[in-house]
PDB file of N, CA and C in Angstrom:
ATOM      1  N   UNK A   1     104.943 117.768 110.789  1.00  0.00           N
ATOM      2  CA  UNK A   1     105.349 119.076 110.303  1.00  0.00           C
ATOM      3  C   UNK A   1     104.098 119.835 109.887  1.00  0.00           C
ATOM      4  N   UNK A   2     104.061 121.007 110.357  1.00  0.00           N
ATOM      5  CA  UNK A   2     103.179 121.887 109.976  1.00  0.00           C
ATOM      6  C   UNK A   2     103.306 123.135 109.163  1.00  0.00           C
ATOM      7  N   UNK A   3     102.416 123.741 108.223  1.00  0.00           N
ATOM      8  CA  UNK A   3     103.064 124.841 107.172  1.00  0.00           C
ATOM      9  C   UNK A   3     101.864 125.565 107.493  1.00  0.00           C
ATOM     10  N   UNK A   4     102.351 126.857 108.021  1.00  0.00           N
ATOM     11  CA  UNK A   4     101.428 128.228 107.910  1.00  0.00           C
ATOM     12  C   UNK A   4     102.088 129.431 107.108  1.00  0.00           C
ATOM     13  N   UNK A   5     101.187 129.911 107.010  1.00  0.00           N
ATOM     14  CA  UNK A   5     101.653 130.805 105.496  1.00  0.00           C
ATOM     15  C   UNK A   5     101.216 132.140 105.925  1.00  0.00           C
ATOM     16  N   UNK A   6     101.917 133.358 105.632  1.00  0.00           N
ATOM     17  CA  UNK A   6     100.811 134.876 105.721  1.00  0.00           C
ATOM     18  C   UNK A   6     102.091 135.493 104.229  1.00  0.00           C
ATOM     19  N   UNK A   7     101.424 136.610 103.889  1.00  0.00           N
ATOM     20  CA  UNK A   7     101.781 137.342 102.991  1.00  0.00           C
ATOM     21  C   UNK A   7     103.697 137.529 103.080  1.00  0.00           C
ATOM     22  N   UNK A   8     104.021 137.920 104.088  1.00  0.00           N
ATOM     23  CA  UNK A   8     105.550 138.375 104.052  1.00  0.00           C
ATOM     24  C   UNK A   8     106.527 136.904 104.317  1.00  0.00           C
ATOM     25  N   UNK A   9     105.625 135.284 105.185  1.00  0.00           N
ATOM     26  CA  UNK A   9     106.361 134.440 105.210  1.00  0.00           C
ATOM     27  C   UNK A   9     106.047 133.332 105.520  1.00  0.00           C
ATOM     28  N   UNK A  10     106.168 132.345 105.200  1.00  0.00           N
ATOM     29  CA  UNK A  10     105.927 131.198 105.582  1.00  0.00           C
ATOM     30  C   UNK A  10     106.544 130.615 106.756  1.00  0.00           C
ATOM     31  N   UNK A  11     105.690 130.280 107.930  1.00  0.00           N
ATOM     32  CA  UNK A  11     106.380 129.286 109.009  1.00  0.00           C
ATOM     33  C   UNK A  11     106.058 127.738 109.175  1.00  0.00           C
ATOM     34  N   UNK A  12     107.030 127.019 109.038  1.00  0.00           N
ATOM     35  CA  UNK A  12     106.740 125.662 109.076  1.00  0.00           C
ATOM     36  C   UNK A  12     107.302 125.085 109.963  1.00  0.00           C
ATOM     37  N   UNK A  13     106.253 124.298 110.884  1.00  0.00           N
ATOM     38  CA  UNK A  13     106.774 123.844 112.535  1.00  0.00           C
ATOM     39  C   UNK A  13     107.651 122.322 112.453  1.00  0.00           C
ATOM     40  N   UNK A  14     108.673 122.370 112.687  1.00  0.00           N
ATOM     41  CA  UNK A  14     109.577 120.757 112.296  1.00  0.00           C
ATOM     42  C   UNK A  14     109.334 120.099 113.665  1.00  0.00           C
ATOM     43  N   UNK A  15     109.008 118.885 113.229  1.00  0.00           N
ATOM     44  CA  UNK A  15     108.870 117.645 114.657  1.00  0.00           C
ATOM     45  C   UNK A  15     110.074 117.341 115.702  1.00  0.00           C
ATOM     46  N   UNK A  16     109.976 117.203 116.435  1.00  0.00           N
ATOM     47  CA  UNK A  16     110.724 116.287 117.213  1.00  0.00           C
ATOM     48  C   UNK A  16     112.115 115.471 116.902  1.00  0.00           C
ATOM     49  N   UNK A  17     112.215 114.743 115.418  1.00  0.00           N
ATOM     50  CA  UNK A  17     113.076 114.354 114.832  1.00  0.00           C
ATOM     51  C   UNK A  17     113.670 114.945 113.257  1.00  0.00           C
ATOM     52  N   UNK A  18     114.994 114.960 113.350  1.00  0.00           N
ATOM     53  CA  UNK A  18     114.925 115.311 111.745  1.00  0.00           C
ATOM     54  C   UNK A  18     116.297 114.269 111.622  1.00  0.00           C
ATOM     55  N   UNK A  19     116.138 113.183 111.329  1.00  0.00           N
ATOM     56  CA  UNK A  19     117.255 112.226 111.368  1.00  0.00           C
ATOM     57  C   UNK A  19     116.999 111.552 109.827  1.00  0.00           C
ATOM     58  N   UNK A  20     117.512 110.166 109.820  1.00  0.00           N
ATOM     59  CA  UNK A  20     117.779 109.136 108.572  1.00  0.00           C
ATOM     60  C   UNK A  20     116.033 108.985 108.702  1.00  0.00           C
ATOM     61  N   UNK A  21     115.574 108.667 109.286  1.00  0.00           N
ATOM     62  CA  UNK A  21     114.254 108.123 109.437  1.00  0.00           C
ATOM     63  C   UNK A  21     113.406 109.138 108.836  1.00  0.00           C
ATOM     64  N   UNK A  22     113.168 110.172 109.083  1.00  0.00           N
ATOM     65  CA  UNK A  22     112.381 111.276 108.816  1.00  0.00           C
ATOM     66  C   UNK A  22     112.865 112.182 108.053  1.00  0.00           C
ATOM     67  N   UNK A  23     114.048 111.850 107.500  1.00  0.00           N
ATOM     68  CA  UNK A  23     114.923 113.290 106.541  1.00  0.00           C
ATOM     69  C   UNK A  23     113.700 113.082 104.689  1.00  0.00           C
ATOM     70  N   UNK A  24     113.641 112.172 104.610  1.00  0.00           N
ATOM     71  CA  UNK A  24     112.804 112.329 103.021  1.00  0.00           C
ATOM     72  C   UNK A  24     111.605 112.869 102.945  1.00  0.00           C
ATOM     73  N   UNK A  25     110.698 112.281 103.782  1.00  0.00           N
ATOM     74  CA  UNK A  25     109.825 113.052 103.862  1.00  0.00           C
ATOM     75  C   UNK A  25     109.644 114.460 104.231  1.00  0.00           C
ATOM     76  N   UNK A  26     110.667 115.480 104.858  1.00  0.00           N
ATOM     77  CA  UNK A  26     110.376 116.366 105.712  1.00  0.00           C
ATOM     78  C   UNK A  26     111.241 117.044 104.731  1.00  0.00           C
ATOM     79  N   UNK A  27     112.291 116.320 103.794  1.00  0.00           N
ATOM     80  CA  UNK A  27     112.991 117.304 102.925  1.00  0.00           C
ATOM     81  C   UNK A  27     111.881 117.580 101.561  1.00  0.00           C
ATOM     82  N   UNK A  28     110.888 116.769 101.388  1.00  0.00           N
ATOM     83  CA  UNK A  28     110.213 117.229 100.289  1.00  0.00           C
ATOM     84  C   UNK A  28     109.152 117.813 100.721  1.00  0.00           C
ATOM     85  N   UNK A  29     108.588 118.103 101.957  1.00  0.00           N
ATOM     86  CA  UNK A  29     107.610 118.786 102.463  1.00  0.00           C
ATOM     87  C   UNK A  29     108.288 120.215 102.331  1.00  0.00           C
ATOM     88  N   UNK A  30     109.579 120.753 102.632  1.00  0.00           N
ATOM     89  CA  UNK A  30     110.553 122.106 102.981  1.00  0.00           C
ATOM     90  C   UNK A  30     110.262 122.062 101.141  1.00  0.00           C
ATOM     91  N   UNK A  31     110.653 121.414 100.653  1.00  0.00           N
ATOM     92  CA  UNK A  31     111.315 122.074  99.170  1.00  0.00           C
ATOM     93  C   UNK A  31     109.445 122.573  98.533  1.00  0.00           C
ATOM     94  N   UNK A  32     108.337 121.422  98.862  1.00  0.00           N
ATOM     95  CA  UNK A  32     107.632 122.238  98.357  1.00  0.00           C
ATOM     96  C   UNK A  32     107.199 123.586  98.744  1.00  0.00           C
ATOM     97  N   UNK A  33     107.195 123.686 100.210  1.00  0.00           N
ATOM     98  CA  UNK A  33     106.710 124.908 101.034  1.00  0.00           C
ATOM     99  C   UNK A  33     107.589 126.059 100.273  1.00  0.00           C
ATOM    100  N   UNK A  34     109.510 125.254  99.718  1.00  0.00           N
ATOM    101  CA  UNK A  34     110.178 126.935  99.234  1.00  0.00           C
ATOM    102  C   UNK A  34     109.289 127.021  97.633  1.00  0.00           C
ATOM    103  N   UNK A  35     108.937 125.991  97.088  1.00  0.00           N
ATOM    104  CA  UNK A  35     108.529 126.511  95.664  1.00  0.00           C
ATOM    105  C   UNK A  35     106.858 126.745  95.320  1.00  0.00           C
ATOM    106  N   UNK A  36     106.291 126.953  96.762  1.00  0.00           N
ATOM    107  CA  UNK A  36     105.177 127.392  96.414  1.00  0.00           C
ATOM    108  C   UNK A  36     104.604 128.794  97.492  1.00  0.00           C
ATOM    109  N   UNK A  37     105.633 129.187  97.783  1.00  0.00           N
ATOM    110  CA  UNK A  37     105.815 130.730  99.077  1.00  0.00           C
ATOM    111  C   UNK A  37     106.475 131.678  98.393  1.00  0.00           C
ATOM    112  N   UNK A  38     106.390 132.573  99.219  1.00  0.00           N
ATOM    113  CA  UNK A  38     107.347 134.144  98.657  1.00  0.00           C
ATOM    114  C   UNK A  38     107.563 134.348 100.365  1.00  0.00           C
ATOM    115  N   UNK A  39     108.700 135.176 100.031  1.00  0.00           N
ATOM    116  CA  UNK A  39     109.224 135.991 101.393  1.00  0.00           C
ATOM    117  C   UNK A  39     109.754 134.015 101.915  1.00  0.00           C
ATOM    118  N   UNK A  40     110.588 134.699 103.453  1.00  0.00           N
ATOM    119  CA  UNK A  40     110.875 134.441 104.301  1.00  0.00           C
ATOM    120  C   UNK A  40     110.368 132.692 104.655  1.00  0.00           C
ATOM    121  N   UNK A  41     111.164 131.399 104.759  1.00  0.00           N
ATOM    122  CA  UNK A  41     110.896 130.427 105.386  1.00  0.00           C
ATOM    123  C   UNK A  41     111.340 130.480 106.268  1.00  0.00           C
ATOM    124  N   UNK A  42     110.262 129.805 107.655  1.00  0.00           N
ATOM    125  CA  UNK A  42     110.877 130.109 109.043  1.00  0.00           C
ATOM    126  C   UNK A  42     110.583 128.793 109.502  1.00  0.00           C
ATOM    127  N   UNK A  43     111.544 128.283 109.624  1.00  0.00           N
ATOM    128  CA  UNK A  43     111.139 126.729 110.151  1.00  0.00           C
ATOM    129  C   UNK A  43     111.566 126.854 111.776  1.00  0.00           C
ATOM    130  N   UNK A  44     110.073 126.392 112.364  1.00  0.00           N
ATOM    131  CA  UNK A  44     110.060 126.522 114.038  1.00  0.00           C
ATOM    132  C   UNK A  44     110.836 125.299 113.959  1.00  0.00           C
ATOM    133  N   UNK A  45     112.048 125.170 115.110  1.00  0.00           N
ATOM    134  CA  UNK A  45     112.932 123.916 115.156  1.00  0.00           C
ATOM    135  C   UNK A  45     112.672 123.492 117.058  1.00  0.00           C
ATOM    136  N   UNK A  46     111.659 124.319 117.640  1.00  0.00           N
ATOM    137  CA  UNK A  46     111.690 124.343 119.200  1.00  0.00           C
ATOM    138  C   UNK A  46     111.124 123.104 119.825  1.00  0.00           C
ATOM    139  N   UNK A  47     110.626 121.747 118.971  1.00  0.00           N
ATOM    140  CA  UNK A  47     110.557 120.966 119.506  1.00  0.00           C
ATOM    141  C   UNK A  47     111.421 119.560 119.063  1.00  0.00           C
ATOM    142  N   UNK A  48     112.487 120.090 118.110  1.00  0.00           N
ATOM    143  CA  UNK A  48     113.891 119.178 117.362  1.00  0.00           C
ATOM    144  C   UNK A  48     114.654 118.885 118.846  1.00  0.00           C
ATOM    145  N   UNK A  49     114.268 117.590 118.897  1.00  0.00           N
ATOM    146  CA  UNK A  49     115.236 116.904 120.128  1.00  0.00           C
ATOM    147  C   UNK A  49     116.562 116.102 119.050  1.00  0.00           C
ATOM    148  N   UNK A  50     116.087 115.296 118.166  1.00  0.00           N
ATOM    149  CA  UNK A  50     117.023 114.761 117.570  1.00  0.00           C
ATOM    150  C   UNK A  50     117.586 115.770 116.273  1.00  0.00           C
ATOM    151  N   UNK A  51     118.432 115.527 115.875  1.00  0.00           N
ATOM    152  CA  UNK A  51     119.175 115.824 114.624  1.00  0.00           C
ATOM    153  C   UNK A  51     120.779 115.118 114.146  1.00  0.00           C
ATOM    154  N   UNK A  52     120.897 114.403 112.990  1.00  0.00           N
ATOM    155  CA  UNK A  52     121.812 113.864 112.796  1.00  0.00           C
ATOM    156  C   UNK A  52     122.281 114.265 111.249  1.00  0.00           C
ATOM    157  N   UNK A  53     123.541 114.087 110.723  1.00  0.00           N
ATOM    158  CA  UNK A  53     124.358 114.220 109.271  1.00  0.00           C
ATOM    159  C   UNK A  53     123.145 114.592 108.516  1.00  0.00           C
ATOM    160  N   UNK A  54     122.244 113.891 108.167  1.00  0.00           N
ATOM    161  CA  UNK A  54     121.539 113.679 106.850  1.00  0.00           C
ATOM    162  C   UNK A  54     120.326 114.790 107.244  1.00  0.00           C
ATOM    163  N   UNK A  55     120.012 115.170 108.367  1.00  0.00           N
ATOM    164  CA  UNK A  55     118.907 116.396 109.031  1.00  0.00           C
ATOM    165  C   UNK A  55     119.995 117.243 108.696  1.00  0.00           C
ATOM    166  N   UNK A  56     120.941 117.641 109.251  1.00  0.00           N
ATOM    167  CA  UNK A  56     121.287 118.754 108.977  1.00  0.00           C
ATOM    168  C   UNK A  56     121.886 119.263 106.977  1.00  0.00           C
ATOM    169  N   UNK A  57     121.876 118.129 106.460  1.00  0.00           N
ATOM    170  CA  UNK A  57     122.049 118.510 105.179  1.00  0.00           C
ATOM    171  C   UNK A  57     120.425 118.879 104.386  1.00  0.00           C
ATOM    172  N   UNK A  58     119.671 118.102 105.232  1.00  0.00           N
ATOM    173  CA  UNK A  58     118.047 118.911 104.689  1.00  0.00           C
ATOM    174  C   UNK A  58     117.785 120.295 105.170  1.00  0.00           C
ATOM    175  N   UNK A  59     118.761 120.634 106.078  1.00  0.00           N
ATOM    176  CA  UNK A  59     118.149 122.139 106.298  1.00  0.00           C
ATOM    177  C   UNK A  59     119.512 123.096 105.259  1.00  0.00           C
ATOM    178  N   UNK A  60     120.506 122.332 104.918  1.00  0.00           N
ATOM    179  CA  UNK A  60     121.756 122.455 103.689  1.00  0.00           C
ATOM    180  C   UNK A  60     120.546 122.933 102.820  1.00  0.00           C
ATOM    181  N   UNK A  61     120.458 122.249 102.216  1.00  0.00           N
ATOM    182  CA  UNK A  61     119.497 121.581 100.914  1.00  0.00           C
ATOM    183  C   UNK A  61     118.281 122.421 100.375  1.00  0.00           C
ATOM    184  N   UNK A  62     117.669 122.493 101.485  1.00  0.00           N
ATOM    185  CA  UNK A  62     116.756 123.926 101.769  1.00  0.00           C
ATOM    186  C   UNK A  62     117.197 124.951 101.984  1.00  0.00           C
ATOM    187  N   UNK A  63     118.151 125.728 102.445  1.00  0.00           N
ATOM    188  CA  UNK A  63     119.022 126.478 102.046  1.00  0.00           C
ATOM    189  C   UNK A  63     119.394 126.745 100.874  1.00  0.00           C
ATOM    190  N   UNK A  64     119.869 125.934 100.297  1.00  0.00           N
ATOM    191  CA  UNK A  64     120.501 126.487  98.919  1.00  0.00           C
ATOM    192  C   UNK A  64     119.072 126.775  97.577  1.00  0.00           C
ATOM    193  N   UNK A  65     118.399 125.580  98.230  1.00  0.00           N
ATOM    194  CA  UNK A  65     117.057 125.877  97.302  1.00  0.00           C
ATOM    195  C   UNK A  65     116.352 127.299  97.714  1.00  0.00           C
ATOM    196  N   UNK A  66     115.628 127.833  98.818  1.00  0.00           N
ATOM    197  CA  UNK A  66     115.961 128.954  99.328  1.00  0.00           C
ATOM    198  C   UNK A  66     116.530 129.723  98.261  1.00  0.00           C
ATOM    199  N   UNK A  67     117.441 129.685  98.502  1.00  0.00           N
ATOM    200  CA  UNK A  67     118.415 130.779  97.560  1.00  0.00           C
ATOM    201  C   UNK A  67     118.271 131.282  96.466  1.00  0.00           C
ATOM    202  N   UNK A  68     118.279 129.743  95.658  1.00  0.00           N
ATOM    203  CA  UNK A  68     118.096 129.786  94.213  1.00  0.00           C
ATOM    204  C   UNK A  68     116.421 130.552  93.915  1.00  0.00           C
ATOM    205  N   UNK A  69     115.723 130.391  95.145  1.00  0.00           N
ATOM    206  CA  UNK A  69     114.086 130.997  94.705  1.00  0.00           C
ATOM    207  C   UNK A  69     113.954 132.430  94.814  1.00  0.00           C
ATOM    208  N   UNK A  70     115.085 132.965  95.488  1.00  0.00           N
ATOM    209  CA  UNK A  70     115.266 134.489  95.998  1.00  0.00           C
ATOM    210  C   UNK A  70     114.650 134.492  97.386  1.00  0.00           C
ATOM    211  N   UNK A  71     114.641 133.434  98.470  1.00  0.00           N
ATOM    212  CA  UNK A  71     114.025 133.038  99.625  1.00  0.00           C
ATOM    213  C   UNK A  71     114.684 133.230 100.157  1.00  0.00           C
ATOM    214  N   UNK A  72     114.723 133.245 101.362  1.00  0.00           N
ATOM    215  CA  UNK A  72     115.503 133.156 103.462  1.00  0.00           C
ATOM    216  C   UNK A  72     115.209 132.126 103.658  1.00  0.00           C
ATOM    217  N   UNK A  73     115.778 131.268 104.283  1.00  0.00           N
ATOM    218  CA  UNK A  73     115.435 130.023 105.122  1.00  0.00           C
ATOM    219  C   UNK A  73     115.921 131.034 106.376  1.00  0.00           C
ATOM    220  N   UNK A  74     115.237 130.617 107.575  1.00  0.00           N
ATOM    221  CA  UNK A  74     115.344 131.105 108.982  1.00  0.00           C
ATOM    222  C   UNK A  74     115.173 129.991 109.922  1.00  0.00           C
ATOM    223  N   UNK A  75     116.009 129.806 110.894  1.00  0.00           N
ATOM    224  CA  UNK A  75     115.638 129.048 112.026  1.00  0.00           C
ATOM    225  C   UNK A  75     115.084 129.899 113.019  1.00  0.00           C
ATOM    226  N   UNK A  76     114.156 129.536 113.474  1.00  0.00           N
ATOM    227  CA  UNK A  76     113.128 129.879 115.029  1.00  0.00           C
ATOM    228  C   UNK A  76     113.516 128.836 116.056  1.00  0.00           C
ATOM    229  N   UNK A  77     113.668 129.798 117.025  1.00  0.00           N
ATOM    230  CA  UNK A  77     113.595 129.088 118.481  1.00  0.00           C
ATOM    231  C   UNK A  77     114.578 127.616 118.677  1.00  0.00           C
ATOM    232  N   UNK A  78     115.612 128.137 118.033  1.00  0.00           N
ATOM    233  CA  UNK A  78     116.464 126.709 118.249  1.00  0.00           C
ATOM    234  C   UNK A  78     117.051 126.358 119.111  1.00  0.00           C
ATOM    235  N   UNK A  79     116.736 124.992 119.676  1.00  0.00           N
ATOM    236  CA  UNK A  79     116.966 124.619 121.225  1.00  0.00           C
ATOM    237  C   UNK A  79     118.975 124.777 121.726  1.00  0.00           C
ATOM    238  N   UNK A  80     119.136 124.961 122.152  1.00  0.00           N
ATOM    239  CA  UNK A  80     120.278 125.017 122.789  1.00  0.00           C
ATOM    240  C   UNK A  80     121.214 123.823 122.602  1.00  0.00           C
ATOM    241  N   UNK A  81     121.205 122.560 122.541  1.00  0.00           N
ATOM    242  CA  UNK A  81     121.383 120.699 122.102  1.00  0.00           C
ATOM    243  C   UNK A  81     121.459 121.521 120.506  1.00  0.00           C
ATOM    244  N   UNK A  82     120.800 121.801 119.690  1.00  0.00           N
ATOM    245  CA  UNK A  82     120.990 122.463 117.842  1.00  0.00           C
ATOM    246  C   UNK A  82     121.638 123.259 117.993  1.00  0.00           C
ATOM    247  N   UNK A  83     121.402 124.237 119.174  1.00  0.00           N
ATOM    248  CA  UNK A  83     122.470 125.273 118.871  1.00  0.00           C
ATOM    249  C   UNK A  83     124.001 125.043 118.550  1.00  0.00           C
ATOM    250  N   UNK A  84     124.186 124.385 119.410  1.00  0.00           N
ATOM    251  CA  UNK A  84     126.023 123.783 120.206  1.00  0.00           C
ATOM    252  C   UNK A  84     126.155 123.037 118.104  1.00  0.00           C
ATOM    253  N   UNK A  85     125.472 121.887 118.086  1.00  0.00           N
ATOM    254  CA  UNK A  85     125.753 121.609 116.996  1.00  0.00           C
ATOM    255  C   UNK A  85     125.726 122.053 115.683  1.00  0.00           C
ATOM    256  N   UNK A  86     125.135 122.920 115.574  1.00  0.00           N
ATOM    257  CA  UNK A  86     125.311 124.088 114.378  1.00  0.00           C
ATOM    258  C   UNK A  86     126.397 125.035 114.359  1.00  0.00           C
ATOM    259  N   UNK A  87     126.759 125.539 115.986  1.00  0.00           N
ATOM    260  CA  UNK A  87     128.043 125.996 115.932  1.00  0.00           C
ATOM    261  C   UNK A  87     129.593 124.867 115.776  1.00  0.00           C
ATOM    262  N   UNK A  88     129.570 123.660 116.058  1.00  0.00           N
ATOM    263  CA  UNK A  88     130.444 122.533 115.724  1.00  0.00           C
ATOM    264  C   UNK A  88     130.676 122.194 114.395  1.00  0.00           C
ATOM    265  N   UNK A  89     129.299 122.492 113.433  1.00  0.00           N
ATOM    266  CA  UNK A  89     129.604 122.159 112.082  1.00  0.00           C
ATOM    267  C   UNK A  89     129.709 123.540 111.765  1.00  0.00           C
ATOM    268  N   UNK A  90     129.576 124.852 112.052  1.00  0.00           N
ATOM    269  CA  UNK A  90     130.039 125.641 111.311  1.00  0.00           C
ATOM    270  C   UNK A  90     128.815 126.732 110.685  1.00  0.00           C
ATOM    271  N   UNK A  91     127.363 125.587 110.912  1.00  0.00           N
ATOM    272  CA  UNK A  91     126.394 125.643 110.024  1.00  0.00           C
ATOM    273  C   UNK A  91     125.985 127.259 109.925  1.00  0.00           C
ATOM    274  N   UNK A  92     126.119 127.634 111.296  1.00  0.00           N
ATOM    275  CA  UNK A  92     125.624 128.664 112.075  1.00  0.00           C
ATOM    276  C   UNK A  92     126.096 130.065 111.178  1.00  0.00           C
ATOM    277  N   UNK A  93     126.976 129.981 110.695  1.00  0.00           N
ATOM    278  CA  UNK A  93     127.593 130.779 109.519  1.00  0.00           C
ATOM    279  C   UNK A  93     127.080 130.899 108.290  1.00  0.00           C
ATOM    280  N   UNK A  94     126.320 129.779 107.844  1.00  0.00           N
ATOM    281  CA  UNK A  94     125.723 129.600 107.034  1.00  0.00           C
ATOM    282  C   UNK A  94     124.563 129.433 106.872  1.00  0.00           C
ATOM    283  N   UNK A  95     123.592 129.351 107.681  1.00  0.00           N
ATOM    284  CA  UNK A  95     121.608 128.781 107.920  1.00  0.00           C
ATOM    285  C   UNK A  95     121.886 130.806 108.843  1.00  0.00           C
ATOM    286  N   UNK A  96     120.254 130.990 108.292  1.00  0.00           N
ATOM    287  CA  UNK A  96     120.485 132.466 109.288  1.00  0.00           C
ATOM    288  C   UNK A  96     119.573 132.068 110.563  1.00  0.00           C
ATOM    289  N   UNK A  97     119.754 132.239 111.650  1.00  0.00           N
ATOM    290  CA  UNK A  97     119.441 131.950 113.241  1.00  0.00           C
ATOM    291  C   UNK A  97     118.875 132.773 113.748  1.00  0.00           C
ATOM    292  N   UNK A  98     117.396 133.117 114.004  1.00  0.00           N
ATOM    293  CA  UNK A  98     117.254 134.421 114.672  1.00  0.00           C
ATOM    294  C   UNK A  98     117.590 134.368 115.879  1.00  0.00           C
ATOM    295  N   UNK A  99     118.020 136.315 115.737  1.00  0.00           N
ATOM    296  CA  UNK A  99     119.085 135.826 116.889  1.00  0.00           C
ATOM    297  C   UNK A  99     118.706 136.216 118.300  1.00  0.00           C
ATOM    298  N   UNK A 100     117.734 136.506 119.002  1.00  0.00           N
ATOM    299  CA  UNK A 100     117.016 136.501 120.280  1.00  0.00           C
ATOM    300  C   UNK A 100     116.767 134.706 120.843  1.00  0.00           C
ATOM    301  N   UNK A 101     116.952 134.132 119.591  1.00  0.00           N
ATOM    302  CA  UNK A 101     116.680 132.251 119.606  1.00  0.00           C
ATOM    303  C   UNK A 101     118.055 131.861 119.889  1.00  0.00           C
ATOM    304  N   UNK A 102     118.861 132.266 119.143  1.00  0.00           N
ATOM    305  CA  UNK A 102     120.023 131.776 119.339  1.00  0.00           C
ATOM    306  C   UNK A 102     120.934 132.098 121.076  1.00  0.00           C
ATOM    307  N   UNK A 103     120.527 133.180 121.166  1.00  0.00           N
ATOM    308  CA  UNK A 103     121.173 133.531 122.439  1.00  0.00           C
ATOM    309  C   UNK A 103     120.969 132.901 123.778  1.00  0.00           C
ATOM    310  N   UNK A 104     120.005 132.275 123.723  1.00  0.00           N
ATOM    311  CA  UNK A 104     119.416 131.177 124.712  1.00  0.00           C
ATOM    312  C   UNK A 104     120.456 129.845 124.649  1.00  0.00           C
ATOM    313  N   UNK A 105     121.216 129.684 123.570  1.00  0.00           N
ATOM    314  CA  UNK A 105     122.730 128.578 123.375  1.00  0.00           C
ATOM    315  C   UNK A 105     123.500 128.927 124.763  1.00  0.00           C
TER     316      UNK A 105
END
């Protein structure tokens, strides 16, 4: 995972996996990036092949923390395989999707 930063937002690039294996570490890397940024988190998701229950409650989780900071969480470039499943759980209603990314679903 990678964290780049400019004045209006932070983008942080998520790996390949966000499952049981990789959800702790990658959920306390997100929570520090929301409590030490302003504006906008944009987590690039364009190379997330996997995602399972406990990934998608870290991008929950970050979300709501998000919130509570007066933050955006944003998904970038989410592969089409995330897309389908964000619309199955609903998530998609709830995480904001940019939406030129999303339309590629």
């Amino acid at each position: 995972m990678r964290v780049r930063g400019n004045p209006k937002a932070q983008v942080v690039q998520i790996g390949v996996r966000l499952d049981a294996g990789t959800s702790a570490g990658t959920r306390s890397q997100l929570h520090d990036a929301v409590d030490s940024g302003a504006g906008d988190l944009i987590l690039d998701v364009s190379r997330l092949e996997v995602i399972d229950a406990t990934g998608l409650g870290v991008l929950v989780g970050t979300h709501r923390r998000a919130v509570a900071a007066e933050r955006r969480l944003v998904l970038r470039a989410v592969p089409p395989r995330v897309m389908r499943i964000l619309a199955v759980t609903r998530l998609n209603r709830v995480l904001h999707v940019e939406a030129e990314e999303a339309a590629v679903a």
